[in-house]
Protein backbone atom coordinates (compact mmCIF):
# COMPACT_ATOMS: atom_id res chain seq x y z
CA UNK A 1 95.05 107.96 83.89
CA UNK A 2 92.26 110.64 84.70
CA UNK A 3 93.51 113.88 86.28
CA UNK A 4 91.33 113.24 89.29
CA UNK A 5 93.35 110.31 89.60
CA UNK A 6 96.83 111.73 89.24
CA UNK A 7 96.21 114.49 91.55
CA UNK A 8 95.06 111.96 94.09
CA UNK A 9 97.91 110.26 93.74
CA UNK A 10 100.60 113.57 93.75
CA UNK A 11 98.38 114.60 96.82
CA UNK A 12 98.77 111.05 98.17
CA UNK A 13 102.55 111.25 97.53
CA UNK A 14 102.68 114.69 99.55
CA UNK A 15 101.04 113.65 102.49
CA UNK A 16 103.26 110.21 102.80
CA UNK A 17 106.72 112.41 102.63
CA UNK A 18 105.16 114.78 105.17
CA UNK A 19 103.64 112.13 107.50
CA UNK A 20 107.65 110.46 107.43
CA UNK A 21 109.18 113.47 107.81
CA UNK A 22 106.82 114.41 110.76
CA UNK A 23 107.73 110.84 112.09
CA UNK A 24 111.24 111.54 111.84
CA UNK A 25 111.09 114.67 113.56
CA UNK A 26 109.14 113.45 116.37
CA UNK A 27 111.71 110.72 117.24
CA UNK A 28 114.42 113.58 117.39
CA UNK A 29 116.12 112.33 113.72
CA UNK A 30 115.56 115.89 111.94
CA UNK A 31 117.58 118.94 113.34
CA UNK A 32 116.90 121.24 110.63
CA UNK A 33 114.76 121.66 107.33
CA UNK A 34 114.81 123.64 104.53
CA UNK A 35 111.74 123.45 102.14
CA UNK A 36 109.47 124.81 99.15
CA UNK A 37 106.34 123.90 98.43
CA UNK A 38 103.88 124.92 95.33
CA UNK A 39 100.48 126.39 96.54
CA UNK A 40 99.22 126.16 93.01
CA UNK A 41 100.42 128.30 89.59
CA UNK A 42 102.95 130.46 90.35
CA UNK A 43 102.23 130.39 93.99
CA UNK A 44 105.14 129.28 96.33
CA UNK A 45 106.41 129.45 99.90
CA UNK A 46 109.90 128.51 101.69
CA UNK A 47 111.32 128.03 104.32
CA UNK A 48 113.78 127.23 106.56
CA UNK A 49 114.51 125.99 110.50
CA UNK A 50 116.34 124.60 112.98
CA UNK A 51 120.23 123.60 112.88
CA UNK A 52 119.55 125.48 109.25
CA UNK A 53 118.38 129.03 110.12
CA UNK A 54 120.89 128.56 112.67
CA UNK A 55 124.03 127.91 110.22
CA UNK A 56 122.67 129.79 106.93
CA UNK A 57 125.89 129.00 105.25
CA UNK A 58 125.16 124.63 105.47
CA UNK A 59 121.44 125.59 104.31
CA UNK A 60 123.06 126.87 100.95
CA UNK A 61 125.32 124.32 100.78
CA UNK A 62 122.41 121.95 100.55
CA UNK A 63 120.46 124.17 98.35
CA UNK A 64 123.30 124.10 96.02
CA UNK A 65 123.20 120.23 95.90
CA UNK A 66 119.55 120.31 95.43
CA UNK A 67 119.90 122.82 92.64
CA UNK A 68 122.28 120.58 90.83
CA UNK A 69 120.07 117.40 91.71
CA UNK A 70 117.35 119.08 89.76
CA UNK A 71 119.53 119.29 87.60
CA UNK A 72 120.53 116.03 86.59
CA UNK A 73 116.66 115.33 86.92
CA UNK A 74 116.00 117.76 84.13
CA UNK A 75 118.10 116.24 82.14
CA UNK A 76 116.84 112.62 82.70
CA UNK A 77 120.28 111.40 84.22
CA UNK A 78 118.50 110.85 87.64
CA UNK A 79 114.78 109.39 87.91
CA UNK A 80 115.03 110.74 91.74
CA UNK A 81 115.49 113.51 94.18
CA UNK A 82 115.13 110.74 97.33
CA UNK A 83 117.30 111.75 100.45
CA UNK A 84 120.44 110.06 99.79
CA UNK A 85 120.27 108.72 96.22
């Protein structure tokens, strides 16, 4: 595949969790987020809001089960980092 291609599609795949997750939000489902996101080599941002900058503690609790997620991604024993899988 060319490399216009696969950034259209990584760029594609970005905009589709963002439009859901803006969707979700909207209809009241989200109460807090906690995110990173690369702005290119060695550039990134995070952040964090709602019920989670409230409760700091929960936010690390999930970061810690992300962490290990991406873990078990690394390693190939997971093919996903989906909510819930």
């Amino acid at each position: 595949m060319p490399i216009t291609k696969l950034v259209e599609y990584a760029n594609r795949e970005t905009i589709e969790t963002l439009e859901g997750l803006l969707k979700q939000a909207r209809q009241g489902e989200i109460k807090g987020l906690l995110f990173a996101v690369r702005l290119g080599i060695k550039r990134h941002a995070m952040g964090v809001s709602g019920e989670y900058a409230i409760d700091p503690i929960m936010a690390a609790a999930v970061t810690s089960r992300i962490l290990y997620k991406l873990h078990t991604l690394a390693d190939g024993h997971q093919s996903s980092l989906i909510a819930g899988s």
